[in-house]
C-alpha atoms as a PDB file:
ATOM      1  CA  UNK A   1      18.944   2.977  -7.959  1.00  0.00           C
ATOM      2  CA  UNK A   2      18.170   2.939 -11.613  1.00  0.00           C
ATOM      3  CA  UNK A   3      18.994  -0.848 -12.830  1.00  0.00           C
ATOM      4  CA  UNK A   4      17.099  -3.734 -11.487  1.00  0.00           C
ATOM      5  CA  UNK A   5      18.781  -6.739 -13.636  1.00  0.00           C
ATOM      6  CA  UNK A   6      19.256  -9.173 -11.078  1.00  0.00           C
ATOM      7  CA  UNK A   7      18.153  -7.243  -7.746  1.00  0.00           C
ATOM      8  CA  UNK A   8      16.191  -8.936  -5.205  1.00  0.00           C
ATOM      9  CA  UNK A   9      12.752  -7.260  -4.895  1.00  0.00           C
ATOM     10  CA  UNK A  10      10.503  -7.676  -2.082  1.00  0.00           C
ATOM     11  CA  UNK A  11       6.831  -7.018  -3.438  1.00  0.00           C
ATOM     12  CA  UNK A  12       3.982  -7.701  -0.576  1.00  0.00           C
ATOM     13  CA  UNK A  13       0.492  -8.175  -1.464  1.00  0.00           C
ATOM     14  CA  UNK A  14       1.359  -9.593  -4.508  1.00  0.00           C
ATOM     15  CA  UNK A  15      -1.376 -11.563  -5.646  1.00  0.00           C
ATOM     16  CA  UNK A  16      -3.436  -9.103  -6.796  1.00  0.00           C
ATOM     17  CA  UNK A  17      -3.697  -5.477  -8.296  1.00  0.00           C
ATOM     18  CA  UNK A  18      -0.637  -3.137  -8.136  1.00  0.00           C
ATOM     19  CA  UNK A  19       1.466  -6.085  -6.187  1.00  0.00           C
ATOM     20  CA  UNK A  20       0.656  -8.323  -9.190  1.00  0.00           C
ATOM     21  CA  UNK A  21       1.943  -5.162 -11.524  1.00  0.00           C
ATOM     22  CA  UNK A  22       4.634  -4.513  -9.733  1.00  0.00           C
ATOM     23  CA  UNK A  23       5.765  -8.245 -10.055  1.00  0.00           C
ATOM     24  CA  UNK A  24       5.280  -8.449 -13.995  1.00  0.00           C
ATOM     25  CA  UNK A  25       6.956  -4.993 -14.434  1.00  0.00           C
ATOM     26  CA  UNK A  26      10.549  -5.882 -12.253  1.00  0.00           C
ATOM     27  CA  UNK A  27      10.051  -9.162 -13.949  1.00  0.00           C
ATOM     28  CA  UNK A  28      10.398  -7.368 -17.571  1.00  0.00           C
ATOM     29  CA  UNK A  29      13.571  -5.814 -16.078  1.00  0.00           C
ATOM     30  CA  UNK A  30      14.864  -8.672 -14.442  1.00  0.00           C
ATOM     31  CA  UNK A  31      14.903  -8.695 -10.979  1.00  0.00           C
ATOM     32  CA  UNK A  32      14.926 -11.302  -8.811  1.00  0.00           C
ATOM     33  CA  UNK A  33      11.715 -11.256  -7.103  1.00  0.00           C
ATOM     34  CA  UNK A  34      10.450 -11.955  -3.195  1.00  0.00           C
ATOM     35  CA  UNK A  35       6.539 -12.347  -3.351  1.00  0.00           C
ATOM     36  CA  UNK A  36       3.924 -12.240  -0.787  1.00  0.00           C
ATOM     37  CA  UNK A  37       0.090 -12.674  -0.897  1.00  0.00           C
ATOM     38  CA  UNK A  38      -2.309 -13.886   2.185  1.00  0.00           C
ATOM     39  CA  UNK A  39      -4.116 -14.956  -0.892  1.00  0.00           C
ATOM     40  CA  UNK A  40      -2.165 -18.493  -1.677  1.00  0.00           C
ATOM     41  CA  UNK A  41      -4.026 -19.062  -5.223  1.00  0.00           C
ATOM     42  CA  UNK A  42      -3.582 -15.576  -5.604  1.00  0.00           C
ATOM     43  CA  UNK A  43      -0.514 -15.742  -5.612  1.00  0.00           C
ATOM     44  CA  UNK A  44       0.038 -18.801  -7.280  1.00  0.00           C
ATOM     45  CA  UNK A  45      -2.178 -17.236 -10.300  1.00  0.00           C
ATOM     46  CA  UNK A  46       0.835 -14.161 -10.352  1.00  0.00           C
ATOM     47  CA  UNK A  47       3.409 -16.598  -9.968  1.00  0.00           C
ATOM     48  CA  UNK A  48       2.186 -18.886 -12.716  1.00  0.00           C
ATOM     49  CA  UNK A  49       1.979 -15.668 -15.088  1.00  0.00           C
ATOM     50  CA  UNK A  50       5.848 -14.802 -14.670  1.00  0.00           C
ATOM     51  CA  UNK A  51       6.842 -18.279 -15.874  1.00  0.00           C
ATOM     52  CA  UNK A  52       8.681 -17.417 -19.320  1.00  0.00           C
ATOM     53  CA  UNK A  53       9.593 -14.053 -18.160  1.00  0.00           C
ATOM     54  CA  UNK A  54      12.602 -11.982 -17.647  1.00  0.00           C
ATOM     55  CA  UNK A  55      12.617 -12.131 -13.865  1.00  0.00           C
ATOM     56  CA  UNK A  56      16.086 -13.732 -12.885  1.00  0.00           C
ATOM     57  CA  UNK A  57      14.631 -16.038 -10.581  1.00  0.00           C
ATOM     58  CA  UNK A  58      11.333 -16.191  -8.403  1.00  0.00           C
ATOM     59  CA  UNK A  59      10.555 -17.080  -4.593  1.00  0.00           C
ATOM     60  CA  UNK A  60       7.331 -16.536  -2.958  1.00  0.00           C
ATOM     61  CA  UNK A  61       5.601 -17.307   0.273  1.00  0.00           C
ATOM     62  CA  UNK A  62       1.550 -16.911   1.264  1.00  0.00           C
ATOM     63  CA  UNK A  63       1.097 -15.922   4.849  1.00  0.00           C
ATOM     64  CA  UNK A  64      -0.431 -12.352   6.486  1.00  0.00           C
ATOM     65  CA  UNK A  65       1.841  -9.655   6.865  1.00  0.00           C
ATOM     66  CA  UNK A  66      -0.043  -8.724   9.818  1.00  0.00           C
ATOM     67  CA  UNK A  67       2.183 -11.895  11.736  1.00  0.00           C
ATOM     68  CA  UNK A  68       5.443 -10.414  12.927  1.00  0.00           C
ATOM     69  CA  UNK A  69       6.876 -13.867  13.105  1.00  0.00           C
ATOM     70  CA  UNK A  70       5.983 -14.838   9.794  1.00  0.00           C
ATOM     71  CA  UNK A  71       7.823 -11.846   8.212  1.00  0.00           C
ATOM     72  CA  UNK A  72      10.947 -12.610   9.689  1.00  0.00           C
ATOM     73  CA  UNK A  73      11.043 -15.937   8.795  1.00  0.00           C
ATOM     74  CA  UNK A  74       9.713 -14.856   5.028  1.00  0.00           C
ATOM     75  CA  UNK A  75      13.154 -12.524   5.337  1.00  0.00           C
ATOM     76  CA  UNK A  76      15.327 -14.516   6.356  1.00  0.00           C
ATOM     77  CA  UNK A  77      14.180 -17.695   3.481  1.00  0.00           C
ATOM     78  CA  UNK A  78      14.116 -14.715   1.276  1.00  0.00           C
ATOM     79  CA  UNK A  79      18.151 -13.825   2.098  1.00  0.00           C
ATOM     80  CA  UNK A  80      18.715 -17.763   1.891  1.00  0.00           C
ATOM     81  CA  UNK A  81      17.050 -18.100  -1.374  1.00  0.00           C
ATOM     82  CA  UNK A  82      17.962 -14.723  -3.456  1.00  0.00           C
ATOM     83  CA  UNK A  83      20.273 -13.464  -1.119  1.00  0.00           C
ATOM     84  CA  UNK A  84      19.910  -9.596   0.304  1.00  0.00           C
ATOM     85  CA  UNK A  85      16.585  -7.254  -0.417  1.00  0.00           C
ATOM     86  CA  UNK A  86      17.523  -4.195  -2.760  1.00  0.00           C
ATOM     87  CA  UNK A  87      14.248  -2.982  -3.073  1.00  0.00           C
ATOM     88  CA  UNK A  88      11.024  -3.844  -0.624  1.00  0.00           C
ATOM     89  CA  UNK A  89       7.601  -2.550  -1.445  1.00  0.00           C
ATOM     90  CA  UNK A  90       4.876  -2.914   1.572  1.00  0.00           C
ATOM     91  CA  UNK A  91       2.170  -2.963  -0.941  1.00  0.00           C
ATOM     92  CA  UNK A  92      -0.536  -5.401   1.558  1.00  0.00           C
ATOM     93  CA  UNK A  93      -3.435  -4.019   2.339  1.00  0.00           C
ATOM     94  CA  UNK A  94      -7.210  -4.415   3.158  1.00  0.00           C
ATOM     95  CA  UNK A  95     -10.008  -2.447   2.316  1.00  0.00           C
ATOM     96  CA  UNK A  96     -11.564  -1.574   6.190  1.00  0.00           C
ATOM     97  CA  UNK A  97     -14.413  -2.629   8.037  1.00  0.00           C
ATOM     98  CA  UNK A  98     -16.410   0.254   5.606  1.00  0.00           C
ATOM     99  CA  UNK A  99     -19.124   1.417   8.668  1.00  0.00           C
ATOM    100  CA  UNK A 100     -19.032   4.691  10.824  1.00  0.00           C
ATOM    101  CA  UNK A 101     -17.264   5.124  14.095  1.00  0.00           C
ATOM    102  CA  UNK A 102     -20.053   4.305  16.029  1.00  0.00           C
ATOM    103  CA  UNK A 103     -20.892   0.789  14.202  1.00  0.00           C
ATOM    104  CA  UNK A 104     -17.971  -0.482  13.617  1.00  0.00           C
ATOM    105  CA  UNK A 105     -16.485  -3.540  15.707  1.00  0.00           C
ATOM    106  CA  UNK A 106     -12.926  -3.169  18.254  1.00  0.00           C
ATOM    107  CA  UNK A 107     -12.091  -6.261  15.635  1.00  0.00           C
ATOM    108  CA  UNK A 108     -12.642  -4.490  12.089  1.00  0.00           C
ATOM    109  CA  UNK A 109     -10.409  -1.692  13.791  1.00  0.00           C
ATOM    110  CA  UNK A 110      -7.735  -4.445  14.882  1.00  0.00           C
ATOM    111  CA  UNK A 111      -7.409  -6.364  12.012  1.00  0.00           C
ATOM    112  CA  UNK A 112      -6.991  -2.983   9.374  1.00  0.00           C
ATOM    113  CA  UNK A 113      -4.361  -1.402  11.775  1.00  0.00           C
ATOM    114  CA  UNK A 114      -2.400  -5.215  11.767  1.00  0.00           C
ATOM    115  CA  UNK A 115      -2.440  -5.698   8.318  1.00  0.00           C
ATOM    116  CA  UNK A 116      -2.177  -1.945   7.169  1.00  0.00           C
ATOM    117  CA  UNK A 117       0.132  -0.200   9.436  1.00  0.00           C
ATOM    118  CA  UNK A 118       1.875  -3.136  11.402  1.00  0.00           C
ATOM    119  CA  UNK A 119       2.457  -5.093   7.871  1.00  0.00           C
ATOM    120  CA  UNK A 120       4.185  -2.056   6.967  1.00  0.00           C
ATOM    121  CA  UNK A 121       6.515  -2.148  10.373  1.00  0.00           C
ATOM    122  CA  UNK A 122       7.168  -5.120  10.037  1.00  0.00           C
ATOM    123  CA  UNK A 123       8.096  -5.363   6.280  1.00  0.00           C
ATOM    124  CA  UNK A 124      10.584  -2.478   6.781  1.00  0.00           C
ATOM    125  CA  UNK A 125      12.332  -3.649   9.864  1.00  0.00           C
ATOM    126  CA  UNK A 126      12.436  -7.392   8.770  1.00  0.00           C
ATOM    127  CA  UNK A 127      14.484  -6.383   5.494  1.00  0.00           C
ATOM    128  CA  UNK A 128      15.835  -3.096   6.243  1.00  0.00           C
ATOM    129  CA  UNK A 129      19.278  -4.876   7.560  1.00  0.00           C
ATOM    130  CA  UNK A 130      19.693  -6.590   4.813  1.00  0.00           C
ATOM    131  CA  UNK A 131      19.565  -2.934   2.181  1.00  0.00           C
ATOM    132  CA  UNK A 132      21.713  -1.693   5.225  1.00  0.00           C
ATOM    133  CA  UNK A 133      24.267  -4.467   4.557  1.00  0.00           C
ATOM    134  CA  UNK A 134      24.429  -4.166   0.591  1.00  0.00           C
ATOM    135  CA  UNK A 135      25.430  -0.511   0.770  1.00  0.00           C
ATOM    136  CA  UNK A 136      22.240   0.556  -1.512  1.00  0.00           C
ATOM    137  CA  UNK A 137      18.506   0.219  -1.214  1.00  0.00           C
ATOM    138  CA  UNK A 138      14.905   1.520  -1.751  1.00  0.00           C
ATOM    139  CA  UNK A 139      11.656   1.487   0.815  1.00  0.00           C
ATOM    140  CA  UNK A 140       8.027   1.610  -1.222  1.00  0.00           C
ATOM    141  CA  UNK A 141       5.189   2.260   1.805  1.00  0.00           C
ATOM    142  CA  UNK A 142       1.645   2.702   0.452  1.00  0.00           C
ATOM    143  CA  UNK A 143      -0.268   4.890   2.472  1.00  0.00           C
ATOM    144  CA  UNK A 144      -2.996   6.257   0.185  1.00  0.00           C
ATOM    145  CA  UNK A 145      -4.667   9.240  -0.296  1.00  0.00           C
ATOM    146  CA  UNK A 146      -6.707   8.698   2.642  1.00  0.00           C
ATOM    147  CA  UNK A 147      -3.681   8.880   4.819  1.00  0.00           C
ATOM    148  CA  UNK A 148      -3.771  12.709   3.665  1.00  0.00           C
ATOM    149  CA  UNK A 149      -7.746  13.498   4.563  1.00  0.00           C
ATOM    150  CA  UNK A 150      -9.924  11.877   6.862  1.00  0.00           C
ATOM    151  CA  UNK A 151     -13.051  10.187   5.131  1.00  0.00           C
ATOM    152  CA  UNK A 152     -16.491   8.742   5.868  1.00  0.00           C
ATOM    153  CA  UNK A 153     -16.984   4.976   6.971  1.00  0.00           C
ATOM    154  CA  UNK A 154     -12.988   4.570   6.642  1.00  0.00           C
ATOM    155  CA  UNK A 155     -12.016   5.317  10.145  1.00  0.00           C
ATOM    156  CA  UNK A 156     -10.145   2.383  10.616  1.00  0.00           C
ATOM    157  CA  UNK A 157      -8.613   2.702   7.050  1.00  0.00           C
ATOM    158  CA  UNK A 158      -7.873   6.080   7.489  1.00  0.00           C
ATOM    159  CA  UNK A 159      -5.963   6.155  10.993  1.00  0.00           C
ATOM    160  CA  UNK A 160      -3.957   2.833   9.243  1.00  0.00           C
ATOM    161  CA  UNK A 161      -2.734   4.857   6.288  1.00  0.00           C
ATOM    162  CA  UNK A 162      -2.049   7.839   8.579  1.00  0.00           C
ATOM    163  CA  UNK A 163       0.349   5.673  10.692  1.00  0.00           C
ATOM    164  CA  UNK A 164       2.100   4.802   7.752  1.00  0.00           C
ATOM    165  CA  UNK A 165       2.908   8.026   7.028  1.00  0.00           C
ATOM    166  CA  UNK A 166       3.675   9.132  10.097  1.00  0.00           C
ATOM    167  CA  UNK A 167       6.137   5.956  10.300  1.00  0.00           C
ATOM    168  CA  UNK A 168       7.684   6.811   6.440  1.00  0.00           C
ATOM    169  CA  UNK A 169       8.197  10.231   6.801  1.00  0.00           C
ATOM    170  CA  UNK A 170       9.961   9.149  10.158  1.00  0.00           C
ATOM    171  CA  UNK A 171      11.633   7.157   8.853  1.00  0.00           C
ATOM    172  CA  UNK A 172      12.961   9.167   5.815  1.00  0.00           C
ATOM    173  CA  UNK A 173      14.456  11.503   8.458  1.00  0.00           C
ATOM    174  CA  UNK A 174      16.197   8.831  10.650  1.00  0.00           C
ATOM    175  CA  UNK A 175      17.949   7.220   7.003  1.00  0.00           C
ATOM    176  CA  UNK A 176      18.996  11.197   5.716  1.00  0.00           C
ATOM    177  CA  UNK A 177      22.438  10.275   5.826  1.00  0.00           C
ATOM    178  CA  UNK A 178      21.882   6.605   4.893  1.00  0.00           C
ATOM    179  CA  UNK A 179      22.244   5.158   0.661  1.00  0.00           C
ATOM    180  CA  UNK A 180      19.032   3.717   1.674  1.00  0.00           C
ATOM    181  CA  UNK A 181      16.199   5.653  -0.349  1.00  0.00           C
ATOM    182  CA  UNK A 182      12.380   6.050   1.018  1.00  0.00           C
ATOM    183  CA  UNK A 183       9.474   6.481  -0.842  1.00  0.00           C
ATOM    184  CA  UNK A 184       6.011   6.980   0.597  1.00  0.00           C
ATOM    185  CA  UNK A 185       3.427   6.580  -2.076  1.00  0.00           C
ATOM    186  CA  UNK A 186      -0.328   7.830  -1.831  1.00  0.00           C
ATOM    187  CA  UNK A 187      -1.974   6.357  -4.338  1.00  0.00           C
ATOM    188  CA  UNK A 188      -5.443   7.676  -5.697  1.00  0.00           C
ATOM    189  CA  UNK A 189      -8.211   6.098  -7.025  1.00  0.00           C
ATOM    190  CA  UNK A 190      -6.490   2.553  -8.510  1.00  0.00           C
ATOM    191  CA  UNK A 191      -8.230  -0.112 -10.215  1.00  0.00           C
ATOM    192  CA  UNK A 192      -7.799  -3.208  -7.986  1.00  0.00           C
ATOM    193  CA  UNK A 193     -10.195  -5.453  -5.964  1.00  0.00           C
ATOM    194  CA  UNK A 194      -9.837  -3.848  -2.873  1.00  0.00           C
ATOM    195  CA  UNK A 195     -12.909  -2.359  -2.147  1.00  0.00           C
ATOM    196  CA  UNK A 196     -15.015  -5.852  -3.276  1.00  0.00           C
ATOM    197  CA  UNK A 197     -16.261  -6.720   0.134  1.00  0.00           C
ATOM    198  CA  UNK A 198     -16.858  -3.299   1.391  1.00  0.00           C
ATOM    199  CA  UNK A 199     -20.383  -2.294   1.846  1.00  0.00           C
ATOM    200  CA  UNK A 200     -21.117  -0.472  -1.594  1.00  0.00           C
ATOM    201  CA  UNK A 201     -17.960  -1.338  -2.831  1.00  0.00           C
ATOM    202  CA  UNK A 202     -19.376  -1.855  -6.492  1.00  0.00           C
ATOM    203  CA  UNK A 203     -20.306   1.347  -6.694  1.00  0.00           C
ATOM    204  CA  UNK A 204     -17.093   2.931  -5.160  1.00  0.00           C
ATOM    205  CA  UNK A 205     -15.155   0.667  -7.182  1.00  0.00           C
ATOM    206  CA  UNK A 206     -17.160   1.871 -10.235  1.00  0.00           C
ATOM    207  CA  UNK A 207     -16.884   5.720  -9.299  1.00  0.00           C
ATOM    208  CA  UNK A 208     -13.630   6.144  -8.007  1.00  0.00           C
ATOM    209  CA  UNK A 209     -11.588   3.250  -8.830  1.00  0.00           C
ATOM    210  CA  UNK A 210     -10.293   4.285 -12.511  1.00  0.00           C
ATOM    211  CA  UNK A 211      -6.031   4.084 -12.341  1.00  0.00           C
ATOM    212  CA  UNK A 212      -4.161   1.008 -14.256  1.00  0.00           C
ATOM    213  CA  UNK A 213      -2.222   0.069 -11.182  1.00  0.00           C
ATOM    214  CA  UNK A 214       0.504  -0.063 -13.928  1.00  0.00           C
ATOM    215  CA  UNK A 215       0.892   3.493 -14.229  1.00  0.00           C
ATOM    216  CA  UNK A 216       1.382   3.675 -10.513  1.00  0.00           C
ATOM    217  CA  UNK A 217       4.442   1.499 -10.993  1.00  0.00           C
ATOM    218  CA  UNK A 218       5.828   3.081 -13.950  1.00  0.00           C
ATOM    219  CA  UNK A 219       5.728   6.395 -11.757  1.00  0.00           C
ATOM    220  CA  UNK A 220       7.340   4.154  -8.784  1.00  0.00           C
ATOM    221  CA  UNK A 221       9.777   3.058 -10.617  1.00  0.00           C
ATOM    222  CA  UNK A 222      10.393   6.556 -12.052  1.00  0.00           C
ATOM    223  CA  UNK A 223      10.432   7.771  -8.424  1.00  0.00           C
ATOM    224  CA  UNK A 224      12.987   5.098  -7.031  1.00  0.00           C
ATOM    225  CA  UNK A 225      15.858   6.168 -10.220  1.00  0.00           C
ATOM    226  CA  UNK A 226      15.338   9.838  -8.980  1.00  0.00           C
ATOM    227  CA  UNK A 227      14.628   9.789  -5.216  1.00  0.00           C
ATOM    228  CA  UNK A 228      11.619  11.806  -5.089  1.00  0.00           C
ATOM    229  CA  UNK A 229       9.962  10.586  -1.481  1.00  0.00           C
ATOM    230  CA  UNK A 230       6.511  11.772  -1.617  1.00  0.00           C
ATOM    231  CA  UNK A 231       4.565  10.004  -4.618  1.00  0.00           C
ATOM    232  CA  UNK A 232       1.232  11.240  -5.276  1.00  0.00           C
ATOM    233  CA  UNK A 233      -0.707   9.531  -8.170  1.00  0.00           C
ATOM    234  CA  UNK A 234      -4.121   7.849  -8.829  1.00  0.00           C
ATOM    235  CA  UNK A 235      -8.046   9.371  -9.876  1.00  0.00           C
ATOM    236  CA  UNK A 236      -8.847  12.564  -7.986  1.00  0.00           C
ATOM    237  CA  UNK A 237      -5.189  12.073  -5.970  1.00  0.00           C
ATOM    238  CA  UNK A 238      -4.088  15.756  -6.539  1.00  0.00           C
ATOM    239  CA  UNK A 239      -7.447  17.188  -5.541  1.00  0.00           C
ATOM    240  CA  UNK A 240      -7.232  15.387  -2.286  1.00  0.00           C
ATOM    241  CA  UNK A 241      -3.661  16.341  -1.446  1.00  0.00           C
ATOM    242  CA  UNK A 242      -4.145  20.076  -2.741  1.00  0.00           C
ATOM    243  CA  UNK A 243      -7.359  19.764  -0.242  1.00  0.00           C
ATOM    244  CA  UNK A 244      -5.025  18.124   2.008  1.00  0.00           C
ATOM    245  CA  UNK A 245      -3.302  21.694   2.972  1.00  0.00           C
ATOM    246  CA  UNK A 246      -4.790  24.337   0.763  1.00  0.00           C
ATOM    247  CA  UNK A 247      -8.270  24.273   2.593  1.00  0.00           C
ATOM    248  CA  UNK A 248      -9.779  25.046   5.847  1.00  0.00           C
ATOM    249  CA  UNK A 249     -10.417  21.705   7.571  1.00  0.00           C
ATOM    250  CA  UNK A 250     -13.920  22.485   8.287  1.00  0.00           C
ATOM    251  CA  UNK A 251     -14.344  23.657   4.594  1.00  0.00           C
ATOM    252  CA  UNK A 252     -13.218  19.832   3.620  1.00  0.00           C
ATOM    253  CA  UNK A 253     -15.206  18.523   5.623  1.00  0.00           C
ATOM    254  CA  UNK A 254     -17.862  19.342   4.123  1.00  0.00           C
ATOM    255  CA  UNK A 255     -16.716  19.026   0.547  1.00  0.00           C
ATOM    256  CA  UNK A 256     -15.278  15.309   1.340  1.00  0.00           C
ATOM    257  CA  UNK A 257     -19.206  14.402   3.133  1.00  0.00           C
ATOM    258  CA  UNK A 258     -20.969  15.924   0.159  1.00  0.00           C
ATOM    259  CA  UNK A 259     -18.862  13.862  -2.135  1.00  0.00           C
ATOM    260  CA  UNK A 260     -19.087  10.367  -0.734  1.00  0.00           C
ATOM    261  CA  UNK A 261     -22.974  11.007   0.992  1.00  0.00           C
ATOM    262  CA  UNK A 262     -24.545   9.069  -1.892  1.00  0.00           C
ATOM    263  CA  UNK A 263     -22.414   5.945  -1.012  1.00  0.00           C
ATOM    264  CA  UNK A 264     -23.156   6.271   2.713  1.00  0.00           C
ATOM    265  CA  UNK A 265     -26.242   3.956   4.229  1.00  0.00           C
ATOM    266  CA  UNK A 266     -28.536   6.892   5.982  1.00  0.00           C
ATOM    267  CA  UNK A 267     -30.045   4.857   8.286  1.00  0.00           C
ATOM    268  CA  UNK A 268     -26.735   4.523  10.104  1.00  0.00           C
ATOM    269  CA  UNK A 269     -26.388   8.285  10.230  1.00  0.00           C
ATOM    270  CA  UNK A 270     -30.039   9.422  11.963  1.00  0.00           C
ATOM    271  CA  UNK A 271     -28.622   8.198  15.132  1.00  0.00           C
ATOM    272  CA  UNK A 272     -26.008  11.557  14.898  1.00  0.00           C
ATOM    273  CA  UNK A 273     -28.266  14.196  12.342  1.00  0.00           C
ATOM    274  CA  UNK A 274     -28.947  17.578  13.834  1.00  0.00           C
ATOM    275  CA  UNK A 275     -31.823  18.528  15.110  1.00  0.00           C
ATOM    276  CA  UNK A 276     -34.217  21.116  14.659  1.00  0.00           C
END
C-alpha cells in the first residue's frame, strides 16, 4: 500500500508521542483516521491539533486497549463511522512497573502484559476482518527493542514486547499468502513520555530517549509502501539487535548490566550480590 488519501487508519495510543505523530503525518496525506488514547485529554489535545488538516475525516474514542470488549465495540463504531480499517497500528503502551523480579508486584506484571501484549491481540483480531474484507491491508505491532534482549528492572516490559513478537512474526507466517501486509516494528530509544513515572525515568529519558518519534513514522510509512516486516529504528536500536544474535548471551549480559547499572537502585540488588 503506497497511497493513504482517504484510507481508514487505526492509530492506538494516540494521544501522545509516536501515536500523536503518526496521526499528524496520515493526516498530511489524508487518511481517514481511527484514534485511541486511555488518556481522554490526551487525546482530545491530538485531536484538537488535526482540526484544519488534510485528514479526510476524524473519529476517536478514549478507553484502555487492555479491555477486550472495548476494542470491539471501538471496531465496530470505527466500521460504522469511516467504514473498513486499511491500516491499524497497535502503538499503546506503558512503560512497566521499572523494579527487579524479586520486587515487583503480580499487579505491575498484570497490568504491562494487558495493555502491552493483550492490547496488541486484541487490536489485530478486532480489525483484522475488516483488511480481510477490503482485499488490501497493513498490521503496525510495536514491540521494541527490548522485545530483542532481556534488560534490568523491565521484566514485565520485556516478556510484554517479547509476546508481541512472538504473536507478529506468527502472525506474518499464518497471512503469507494473504494481501494483508505485517510489520513488526522495534523501536529504539524514542523521545516520548513513556518512561515519566518509572523510577529514574528522568534520567533514562535524558540518556536514552533521543529519536523524533517522527522519523520512526517516516520509516513506517516507508516500510508499509515496500513490505519490509522487521523495522528496526530508534537511539542505540542496531547495537541492541546486532547484540541481539551476534553475541554470546552471557557476554550481553554483562554488557547490557554494565550499561544500565548506574540507573539501577543498589539497595534493591544486595539482597542477590555474590559473595565472597
Amino acid at each position: 500500500m503506497k497511497n493513504f488519501a482517504n484510507k481508514v487508519i487505526v492509530i492506538t495510543g494516540a494521544g501522545s508521542g509516536m501515536g500523536r505523530a503518526y496521526a499528524l503525518e496520515f493526516a498530511r496525506l489524508g487518511a481517514r483516521l481511527a484514534l485511541n488514547d486511555y488518556d481522554a485529554a490526551g487525546l482530545a489535545e491530538t485531536v484538537r491539533m488535526l482540526e484544519g488538516s488534510q485528514a479526510a475525516a476524524v473519529f476517536s474514542q478514549a478507553f484502555d486497549v487492555g479491555d477486550r470488549e472495548a476494542m470491539y465495540a471501538f471496531a465496530l463504531a470505527v466500521q460504522q463511522a469511516l467504514g473498513n480499517a486499511h491500516v491499524v497500528i497497535n502503538n499503546a503502551g506503558v512503560g512497566g512497573g521499572g523494579q527487579p523480579v524479586w520486587a515487583m508486584e503480580d499487579q505491575d506484571y498484570e497490568r504491562t502484559l494487558r495493555i502491552n501484549f493483550f492490547g496488541v491481540v486484541h487490536g489485530t483480531r478486532a480489525f483484522l476482518p475488516q483488511l480481510l474484507a477490503n482485499g488490501e491491508g497493513a498490521i503496525v505491532n510495536v514491540s521494541s527493542i527490548f522485545g530483542l534482549v532481556g534488560t534490568p528492572n523491565a521484566s514485565d516490559y520485556c516478556a510484554a514486547k517479547f509476546a508481541v513478537r512472538g504473536f507478529t512474526e506468527s502472525l506474518m507466517v499464518e497471512l503469507q499468502e494473504s494481501p494483508i501486509s505485517v510489520h513488526l516494528l522495534h523501536p529504539g530509544g524514542i523521545n516520548t513520555n513513556i518512561a515519566k513515572d518509572s523510577p529514574n525515568g528522568e534520567a533514562f529519558t535524558r540518556q536514552f530517549l533521543k529519536t523524533d518519534p517522527l522519523d520512526v513514522v517516516h520509516e513506517v510509512i516507508r516500510c508499509i509502501g515496500s513490505g519490509k516486516q522487521r523495522i528496526v529504528i530508534g537511539h542505540q536500536s542496531r547495537p541492541v539487535w546486532l547484540a541481539s544474535w551476534a553475541m554470546t548471551l552471557e557476554r550481553r549480559n554483562r554488557l547490557l548490566y554494565r550499561m544500565l547499572k548506574s540507573m539501577l537502585d543498589p539497595r534493591q540488588y544486595d539482597l542477590v550480590r555474590r559473595r565472597s
